[in-house]
Protein backbone atom coordinates (compact mmCIF):
# COMPACT_ATOMS: atom_id res chain seq x y z
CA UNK A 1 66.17 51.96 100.82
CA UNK A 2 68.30 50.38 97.69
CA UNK A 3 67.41 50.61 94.26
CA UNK A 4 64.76 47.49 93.69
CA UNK A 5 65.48 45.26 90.05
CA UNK A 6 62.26 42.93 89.19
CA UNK A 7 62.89 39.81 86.85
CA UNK A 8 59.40 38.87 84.81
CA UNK A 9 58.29 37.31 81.77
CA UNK A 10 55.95 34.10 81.14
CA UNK A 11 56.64 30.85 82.37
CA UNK A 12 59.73 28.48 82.28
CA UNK A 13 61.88 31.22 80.10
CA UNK A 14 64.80 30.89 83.16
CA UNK A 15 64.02 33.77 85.54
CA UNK A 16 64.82 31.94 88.51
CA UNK A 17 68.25 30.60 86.90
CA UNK A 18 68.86 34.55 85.78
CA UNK A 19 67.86 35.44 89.64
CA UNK A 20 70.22 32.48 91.74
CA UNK A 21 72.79 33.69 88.79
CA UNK A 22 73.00 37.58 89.65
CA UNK A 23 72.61 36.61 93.54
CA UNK A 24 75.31 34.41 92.82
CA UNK A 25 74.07 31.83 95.46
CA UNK A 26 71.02 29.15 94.93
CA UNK A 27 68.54 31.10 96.36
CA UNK A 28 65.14 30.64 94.19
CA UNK A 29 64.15 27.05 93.45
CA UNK A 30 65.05 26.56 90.01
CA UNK A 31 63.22 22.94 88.09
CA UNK A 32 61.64 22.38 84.45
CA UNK A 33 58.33 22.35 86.20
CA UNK A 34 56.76 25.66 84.64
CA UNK A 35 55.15 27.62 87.30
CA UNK A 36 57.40 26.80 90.20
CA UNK A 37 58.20 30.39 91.06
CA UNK A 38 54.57 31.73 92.81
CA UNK A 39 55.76 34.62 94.99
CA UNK A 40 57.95 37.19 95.11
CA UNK A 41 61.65 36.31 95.91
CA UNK A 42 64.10 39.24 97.20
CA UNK A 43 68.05 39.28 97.59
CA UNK A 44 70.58 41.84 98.06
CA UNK A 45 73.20 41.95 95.03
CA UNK A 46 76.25 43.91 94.88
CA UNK A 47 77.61 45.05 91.96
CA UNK A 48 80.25 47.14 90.65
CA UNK A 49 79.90 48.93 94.00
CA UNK A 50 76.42 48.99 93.89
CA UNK A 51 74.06 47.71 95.99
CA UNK A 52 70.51 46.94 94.78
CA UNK A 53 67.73 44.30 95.92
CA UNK A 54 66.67 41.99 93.11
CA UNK A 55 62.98 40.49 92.86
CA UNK A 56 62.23 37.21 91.15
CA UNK A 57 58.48 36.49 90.33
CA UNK A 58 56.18 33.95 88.83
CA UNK A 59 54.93 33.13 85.39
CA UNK A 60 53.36 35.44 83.55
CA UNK A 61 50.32 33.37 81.49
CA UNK A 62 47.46 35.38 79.52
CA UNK A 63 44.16 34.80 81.54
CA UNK A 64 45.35 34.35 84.76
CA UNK A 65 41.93 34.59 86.61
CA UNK A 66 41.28 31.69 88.27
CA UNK A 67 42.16 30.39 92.19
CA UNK A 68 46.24 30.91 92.58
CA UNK A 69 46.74 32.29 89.17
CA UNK A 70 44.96 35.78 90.23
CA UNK A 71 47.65 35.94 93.74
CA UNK A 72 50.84 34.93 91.31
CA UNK A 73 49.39 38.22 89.00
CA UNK A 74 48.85 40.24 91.76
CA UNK A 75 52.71 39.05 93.09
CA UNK A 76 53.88 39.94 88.99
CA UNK A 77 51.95 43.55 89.46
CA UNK A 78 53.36 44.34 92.66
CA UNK A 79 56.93 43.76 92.17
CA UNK A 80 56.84 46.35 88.71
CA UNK A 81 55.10 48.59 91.28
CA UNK A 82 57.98 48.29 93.75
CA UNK A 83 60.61 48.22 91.34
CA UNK A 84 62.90 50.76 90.07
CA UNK A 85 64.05 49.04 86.86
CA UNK A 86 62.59 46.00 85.46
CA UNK A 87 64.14 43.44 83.48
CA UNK A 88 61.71 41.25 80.84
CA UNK A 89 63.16 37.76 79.86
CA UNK A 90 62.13 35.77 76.76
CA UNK A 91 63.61 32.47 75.76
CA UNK A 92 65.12 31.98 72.96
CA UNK A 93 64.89 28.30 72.27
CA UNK A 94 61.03 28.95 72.37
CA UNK A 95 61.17 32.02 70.07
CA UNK A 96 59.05 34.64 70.47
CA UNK A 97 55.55 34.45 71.30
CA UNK A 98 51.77 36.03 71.52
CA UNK A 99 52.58 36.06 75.60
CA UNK A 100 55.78 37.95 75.46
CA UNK A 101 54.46 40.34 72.89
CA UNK A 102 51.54 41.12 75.09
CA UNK A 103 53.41 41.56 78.59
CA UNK A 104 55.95 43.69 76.37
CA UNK A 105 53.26 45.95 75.29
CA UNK A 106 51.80 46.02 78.74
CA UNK A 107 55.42 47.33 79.95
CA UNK A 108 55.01 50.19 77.46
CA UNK A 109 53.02 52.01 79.77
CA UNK A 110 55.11 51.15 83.13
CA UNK A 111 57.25 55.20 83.41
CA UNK A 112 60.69 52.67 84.65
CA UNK A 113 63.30 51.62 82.52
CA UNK A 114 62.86 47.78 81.38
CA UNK A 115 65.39 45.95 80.02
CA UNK A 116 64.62 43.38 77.24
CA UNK A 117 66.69 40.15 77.26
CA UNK A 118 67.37 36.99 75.58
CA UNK A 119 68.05 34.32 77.31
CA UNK A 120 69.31 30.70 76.43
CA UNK A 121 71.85 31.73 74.00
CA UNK A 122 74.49 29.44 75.02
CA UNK A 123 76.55 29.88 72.51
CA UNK A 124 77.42 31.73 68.84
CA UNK A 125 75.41 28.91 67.09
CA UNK A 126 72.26 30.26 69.09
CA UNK A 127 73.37 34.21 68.20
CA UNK A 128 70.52 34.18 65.03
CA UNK A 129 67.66 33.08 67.17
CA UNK A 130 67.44 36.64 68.55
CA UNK A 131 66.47 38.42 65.17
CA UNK A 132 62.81 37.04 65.92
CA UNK A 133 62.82 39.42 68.66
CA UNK A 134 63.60 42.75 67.21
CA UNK A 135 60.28 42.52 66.23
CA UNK A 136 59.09 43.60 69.64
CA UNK A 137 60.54 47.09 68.28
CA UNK A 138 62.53 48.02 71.27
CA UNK A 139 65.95 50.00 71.09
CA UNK A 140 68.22 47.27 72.21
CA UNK A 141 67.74 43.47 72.85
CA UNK A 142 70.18 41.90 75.32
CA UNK A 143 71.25 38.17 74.32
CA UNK A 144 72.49 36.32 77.47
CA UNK A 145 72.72 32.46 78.87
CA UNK A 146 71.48 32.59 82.15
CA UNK A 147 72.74 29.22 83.02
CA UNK A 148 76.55 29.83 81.92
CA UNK A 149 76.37 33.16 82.72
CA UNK A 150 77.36 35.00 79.32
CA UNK A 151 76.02 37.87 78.62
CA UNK A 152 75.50 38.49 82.34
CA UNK A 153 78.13 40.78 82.81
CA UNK A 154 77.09 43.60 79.79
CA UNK A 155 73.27 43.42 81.23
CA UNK A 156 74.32 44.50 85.06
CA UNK A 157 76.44 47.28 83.84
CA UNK A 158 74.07 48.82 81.86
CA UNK A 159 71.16 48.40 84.61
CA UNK A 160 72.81 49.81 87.40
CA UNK A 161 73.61 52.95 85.15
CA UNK A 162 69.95 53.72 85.46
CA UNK A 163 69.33 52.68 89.15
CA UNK A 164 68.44 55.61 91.48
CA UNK A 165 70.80 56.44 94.53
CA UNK A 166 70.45 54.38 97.72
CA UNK A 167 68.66 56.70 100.38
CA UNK A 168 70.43 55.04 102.80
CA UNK A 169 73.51 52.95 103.58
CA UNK A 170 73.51 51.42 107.04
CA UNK A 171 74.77 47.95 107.79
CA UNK A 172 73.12 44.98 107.58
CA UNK A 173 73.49 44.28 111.86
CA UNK A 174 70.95 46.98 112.26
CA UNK A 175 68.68 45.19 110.46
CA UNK A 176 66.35 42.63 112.64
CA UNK A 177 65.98 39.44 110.69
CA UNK A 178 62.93 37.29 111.35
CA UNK A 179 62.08 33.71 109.80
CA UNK A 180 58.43 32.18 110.24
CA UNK A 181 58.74 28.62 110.91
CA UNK A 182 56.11 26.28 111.01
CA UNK A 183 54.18 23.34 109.74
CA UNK A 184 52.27 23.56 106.17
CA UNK A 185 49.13 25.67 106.42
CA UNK A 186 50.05 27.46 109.72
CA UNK A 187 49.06 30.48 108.59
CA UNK A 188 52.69 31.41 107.92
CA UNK A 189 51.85 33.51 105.03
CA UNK A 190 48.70 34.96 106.21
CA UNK A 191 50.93 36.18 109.44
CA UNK A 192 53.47 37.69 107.64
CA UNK A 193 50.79 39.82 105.39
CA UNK A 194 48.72 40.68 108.38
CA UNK A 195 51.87 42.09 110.11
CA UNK A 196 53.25 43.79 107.43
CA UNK A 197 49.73 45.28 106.39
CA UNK A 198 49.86 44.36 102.39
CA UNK A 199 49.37 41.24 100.59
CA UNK A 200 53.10 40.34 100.31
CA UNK A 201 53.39 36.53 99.83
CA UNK A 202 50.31 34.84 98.41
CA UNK A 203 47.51 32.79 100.73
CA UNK A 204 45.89 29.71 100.09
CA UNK A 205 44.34 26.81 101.89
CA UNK A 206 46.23 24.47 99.82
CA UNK A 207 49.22 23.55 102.01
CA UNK A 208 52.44 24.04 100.45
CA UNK A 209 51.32 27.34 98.45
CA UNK A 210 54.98 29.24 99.81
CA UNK A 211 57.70 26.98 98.44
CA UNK A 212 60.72 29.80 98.39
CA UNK A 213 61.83 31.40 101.16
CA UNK A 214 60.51 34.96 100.53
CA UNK A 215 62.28 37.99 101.75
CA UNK A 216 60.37 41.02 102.57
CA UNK A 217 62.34 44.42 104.21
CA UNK A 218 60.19 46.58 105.90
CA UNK A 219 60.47 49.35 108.22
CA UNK A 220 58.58 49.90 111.39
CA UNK A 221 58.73 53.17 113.87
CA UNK A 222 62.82 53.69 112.66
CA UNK A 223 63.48 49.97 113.19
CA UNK A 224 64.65 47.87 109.70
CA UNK A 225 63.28 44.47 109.30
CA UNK A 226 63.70 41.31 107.16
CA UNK A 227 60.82 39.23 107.75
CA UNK A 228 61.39 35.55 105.78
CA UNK A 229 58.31 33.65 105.02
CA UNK A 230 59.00 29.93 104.62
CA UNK A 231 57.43 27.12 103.21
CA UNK A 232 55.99 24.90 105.40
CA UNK A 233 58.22 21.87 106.97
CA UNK A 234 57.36 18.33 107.06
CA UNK A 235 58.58 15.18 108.58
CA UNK A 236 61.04 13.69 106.20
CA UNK A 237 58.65 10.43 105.43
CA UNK A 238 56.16 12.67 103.55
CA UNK A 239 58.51 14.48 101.40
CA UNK A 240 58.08 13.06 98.31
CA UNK A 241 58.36 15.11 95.51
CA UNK A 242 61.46 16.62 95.08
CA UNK A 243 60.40 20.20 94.70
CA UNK A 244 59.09 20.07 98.38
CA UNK A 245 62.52 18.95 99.14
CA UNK A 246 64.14 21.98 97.78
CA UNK A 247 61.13 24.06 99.92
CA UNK A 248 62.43 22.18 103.26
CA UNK A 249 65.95 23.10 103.08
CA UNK A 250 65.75 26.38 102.15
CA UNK A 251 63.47 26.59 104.85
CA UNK A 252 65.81 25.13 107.19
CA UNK A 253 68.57 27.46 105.94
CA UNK A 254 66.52 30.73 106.84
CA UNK A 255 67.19 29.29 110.54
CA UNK A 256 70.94 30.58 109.62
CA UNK A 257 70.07 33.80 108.41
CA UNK A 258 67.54 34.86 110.71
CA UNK A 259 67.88 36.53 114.41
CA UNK A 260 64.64 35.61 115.56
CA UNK A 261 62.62 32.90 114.96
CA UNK A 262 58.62 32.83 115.22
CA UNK A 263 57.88 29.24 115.17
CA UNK A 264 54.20 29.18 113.91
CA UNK A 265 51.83 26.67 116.10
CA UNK A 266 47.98 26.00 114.49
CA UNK A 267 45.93 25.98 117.53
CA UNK A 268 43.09 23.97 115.77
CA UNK A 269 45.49 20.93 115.59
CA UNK A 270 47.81 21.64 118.67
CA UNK A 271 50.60 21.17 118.72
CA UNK A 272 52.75 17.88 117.48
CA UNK A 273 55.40 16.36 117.28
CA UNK A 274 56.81 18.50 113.94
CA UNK A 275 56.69 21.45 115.86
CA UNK A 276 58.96 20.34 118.32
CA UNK A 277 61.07 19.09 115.75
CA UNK A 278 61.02 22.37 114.33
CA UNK A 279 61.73 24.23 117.77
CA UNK A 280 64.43 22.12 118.49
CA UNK A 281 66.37 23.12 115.26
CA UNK A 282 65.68 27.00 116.16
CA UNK A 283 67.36 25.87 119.62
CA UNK A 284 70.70 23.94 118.40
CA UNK A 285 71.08 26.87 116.25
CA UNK A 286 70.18 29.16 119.43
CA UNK A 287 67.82 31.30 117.70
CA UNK A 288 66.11 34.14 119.86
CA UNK A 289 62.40 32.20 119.32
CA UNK A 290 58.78 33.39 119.91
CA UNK A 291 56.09 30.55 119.99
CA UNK A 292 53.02 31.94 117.83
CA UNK A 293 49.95 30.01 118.28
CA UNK A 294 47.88 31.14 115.66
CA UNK A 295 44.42 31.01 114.34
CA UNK A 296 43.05 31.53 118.27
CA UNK A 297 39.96 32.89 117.21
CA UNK A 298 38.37 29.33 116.24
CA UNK A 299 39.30 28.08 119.32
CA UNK A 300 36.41 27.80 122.33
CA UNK A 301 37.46 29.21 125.37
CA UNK A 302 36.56 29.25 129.15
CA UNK A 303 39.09 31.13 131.46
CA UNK A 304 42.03 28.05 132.15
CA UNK A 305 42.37 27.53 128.20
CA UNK A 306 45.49 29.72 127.25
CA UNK A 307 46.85 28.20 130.49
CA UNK A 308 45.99 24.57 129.76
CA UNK A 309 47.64 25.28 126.07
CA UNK A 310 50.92 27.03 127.68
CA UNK A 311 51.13 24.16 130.03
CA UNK A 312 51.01 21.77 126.91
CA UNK A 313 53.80 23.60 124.85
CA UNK A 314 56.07 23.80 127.32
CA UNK A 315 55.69 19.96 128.48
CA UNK A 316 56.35 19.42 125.03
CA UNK A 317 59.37 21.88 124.64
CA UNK A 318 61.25 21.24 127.85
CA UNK A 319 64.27 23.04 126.10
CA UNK A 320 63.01 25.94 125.23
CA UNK A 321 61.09 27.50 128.21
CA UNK A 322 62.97 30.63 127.79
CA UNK A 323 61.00 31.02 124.57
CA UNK A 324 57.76 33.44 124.62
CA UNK A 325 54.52 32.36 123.94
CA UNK A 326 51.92 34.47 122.20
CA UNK A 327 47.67 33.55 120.87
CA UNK A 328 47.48 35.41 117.76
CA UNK A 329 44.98 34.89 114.70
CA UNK A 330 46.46 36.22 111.48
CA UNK A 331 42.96 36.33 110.31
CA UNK A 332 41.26 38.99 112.43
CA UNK A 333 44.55 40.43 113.32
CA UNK A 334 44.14 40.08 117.17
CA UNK A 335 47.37 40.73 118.66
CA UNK A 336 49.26 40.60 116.08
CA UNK A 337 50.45 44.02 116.64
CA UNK A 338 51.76 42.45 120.09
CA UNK A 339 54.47 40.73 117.85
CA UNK A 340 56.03 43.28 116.36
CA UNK A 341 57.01 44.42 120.66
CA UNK A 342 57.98 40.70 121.58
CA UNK A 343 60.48 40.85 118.73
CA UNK A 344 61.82 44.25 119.74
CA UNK A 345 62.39 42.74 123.06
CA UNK A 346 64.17 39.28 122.20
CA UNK A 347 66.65 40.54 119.69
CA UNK A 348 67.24 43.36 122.24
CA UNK A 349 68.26 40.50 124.35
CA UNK A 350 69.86 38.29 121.58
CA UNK A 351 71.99 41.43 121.11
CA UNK A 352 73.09 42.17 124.54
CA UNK A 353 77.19 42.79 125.28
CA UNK A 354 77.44 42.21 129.78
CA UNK A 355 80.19 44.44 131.08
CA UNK A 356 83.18 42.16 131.88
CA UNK A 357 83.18 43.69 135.76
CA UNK A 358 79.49 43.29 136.12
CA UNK A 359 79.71 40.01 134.36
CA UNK A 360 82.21 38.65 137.20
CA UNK A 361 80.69 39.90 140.05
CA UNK A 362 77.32 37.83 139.04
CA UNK A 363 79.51 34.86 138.23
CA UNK A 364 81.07 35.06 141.97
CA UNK A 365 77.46 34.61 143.42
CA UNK A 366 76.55 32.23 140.80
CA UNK A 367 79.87 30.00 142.19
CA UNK A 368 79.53 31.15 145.62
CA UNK A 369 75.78 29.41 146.07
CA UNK A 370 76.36 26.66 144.64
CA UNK A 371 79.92 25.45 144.48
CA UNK A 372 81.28 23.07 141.82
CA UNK A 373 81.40 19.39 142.71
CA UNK A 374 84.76 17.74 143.48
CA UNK A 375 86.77 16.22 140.44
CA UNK A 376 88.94 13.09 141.29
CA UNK A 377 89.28 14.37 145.05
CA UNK A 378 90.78 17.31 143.07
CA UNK A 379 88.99 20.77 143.69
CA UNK A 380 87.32 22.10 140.28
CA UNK A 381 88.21 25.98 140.34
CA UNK A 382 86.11 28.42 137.56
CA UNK A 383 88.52 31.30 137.81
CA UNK A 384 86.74 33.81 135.49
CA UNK A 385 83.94 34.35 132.85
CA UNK A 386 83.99 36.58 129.71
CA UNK A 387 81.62 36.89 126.83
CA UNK A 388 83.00 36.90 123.51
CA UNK A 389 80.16 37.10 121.10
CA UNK A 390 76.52 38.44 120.65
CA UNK A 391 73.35 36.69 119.01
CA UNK A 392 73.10 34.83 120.68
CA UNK A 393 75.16 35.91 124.21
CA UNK A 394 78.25 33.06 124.32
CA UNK A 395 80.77 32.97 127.43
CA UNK A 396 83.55 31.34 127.76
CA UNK A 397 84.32 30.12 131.70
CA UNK A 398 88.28 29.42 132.05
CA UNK A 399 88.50 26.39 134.29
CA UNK A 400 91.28 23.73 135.24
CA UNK A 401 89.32 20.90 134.30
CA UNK A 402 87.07 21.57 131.67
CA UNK A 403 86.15 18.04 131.27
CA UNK A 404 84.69 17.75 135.32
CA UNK A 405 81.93 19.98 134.17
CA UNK A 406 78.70 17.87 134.82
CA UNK A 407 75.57 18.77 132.02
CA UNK A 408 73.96 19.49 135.52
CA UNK A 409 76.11 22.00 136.60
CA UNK A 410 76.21 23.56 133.35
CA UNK A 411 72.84 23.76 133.24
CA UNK A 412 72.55 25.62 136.78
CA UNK A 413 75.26 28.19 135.24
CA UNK A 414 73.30 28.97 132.69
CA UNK A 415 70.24 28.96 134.00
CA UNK A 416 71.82 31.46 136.61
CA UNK A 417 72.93 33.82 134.48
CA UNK A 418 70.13 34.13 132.67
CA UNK A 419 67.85 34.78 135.73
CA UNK A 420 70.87 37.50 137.15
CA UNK A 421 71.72 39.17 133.22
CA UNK A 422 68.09 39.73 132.42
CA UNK A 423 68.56 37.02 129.18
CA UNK A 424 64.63 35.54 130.51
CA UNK A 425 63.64 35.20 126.80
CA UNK A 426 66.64 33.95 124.59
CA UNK A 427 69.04 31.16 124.41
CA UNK A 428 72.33 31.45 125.78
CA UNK A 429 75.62 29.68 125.14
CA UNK A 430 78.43 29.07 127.79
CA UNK A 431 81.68 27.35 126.80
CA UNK A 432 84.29 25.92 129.11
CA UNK A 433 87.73 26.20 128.36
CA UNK A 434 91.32 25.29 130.46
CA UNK A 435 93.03 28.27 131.61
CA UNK A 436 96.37 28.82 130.00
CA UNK A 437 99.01 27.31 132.45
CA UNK A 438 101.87 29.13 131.05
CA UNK A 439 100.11 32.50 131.47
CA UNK A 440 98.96 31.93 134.56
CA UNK A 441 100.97 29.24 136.14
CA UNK A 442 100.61 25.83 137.63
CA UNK A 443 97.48 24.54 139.03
């Protein structure tokens, strides 16, 4: 795996500005609002031709003991477990206090190299405020502005002269990427621990605990993975603090990242009209998507209920019956192991490349049952199919008259060649495009 950089330090002193600055994209949330950083947030960095992944973590407070306090410590604690250098940020605007001092000395004892730095020193006229901090008796101190980036530059070449090699190097396309979508309190969080068999991203019954998207790698049986926990998405109307906002759309933008969806359902509350909003995002972007119905296990049964709850979901999602549907509770675990194999088999699909031959010779029956309408008293002709892309499976159909393609015939072409290519479980996209006249003459 690559060499793993933590950011930590107390509250407010700019880690996640220091984080979004290295990954060089706005990836953490980033606000005055002390505290806003709860869990763990990963992203890969390159730098000077090295690759590392770089955590961001919450707050570090003195007495943190109580409620979601003790899960943001255990988050702190985990990522200097995980993490092959660590970097310690103080502010210097604040000066240096009895907190810093104390997670300082706590780092004395961590066997990894830290790095101490400085940050908010903007400028030369802010150069003196770092002589408070030499008393922390370290070696060196590194002075930096996090928000303009100075100072940036010096800190990254010295880490990555520590980092250990990568043990590996492969590309990121082998990797299976996997966003959990769903409505606050789901159980998104509680799902992505129970599959992943640690406490990874912190759990509470207080929707709206996961406000980053958090990015977890993991491998299972010689197969990479890149689960991202979301926070929970809500109808627009009841967004009203702007933090949440920021939640939402970086929620939304894990859709773009991700291969597979699993598009969390709370089977206590069934399933409403958010979810299918949620769905039908995962199926514009054609995301492979599983349905999880979680927390099954409070749910009274007799023998027609899973039935009477598929036929619900699917009345619901008319356009996405191609998705799997799965009764899982992250709580006791049951069949949550199950998920693992239903996203083994989707992005198998979602990855598939048809043979051009074999591709045509399903397209001729696909034409040859059901031939296209007439166009102006003109005959439509589809001369040939080819696929020209993967995740999700897109093929272009050269026509004559693109525009004489009816949504219902479109539909039975697709629907066709998912049934005949084995694509049961994933979204497929077919284009239509006019054959080039001068290549292959007049109509």
């Amino acid at each position: 795996m690559k060499p793993v950089i933590a950011i930590v330090g107390r509250p407010n002193v700019g880690k996640s500005t220091l984080f979004n600055r290295i990954a060089r994209r706005r990836k953490a949330i980033v606000g005055n609002e002390p505290g806003i950083t709860r869990d763990r947030n990963f992203a890969e960095v390159k730098w000077d031709e090295r690759v590392f992944l770089l955590i961001d973590t919450g707050g570090f407070e003195p007495d943190m003991k109580d409620g979601i306090d003790v899960g943001i410590l255990r988050q702190i604690q985990l990522a200097i477990q995980e993490a092959d250098s660590i970097i310690f940020l103080a502010d210097a605007k604040e000066g240096l206090t009895p907190t810093d001092i104390e997670m300082v000395n706590s780092l004395r004892g961590v066997d990894k190299p830290v790095f101490h730095v400085v940050n908010k020193i903007d400028g030369q006229k802010q150069d003196e405020n770092i002589y408070d901090f030499y008393r922390l008796g370290v070696e060196s101190l590194y002075p930096i502005s996090a928000q303009h980036g100075r100072g940036i530059g010096d800190l990254l070449d010295s880490v990555i002269k520590v980092l250990p090699p990568s043990k590996q190097d492969e590309s990121d396309e082998s990797i299976i990427k996997v966003a959990v979508l769903g409505r606050p309190n789901a159980g998104k969080s509680s799902l992505v621990n129970r599959v992943l068999g640690n406490e990874r991203v912190i759990v509470s019954e207080k929707p709206g605990t996961t406000r980053d998207a958090i990015d977890t790698p993991i491998e299972i049986n010689g197969t990479e993975y890149l689960f991202i926990d979301t926070a929970g998405i809500r109808r627009k109307g009841r967004i009203s603090h702007q933090l949440e906002r920021y939640s939402v759309v970086e929620g939304l933008k894990s859709l773009d990242r991700c291969n597979v969806a699993l598009i969390l359902i709370d089977a206590e509350q069934g399933i409403k009209e958010q979810d299918a909003r949620i769905a039908g995002l995962a199926h514009e972007k054609a995301r492979a998507s599983i349905l999880v119905v979680n927390k099954w296990d409070l749910i009274e049964k007799d023998t027609h209920t899973a039935g009477r709850y598929v036929e619900d979901i699917r009345d619901c999602l008319k356009f996405m019956r191609y998705a799997p549907i799965i009764f899982v509770s992250a709580l006791t675990g049951q069949r949550v192991t199950k998920i693992i194999d239903m996203i083994d088999n989707v992005a198998e699909q979602y990855s598939t490349r048809v043979i051009t031959s074999d591709l045509n010779r399903v397209f001729e029956k696909i034409i040859h049952s059901h031939s296209p309408p007439l166009y102006h008293n003109r005959r439509l002709k589809l001369y040939y199919i080819t696929q020209v892309s993967i995740k999700p499976p897109t093929f272009v159909v050269f026509v004559n008259y693109p525009e004489a393609i009816h949504f219902s015939y479109e539909r039975y072409i697709v629907n066709k060649l998912r049934e005949y290519l084995g694509f049961d479980r994933i979204p497929i996209r077919v284009i239509f495009r006019e054959r080039n006249r001068k290549q292959y003459g007049k109509r």
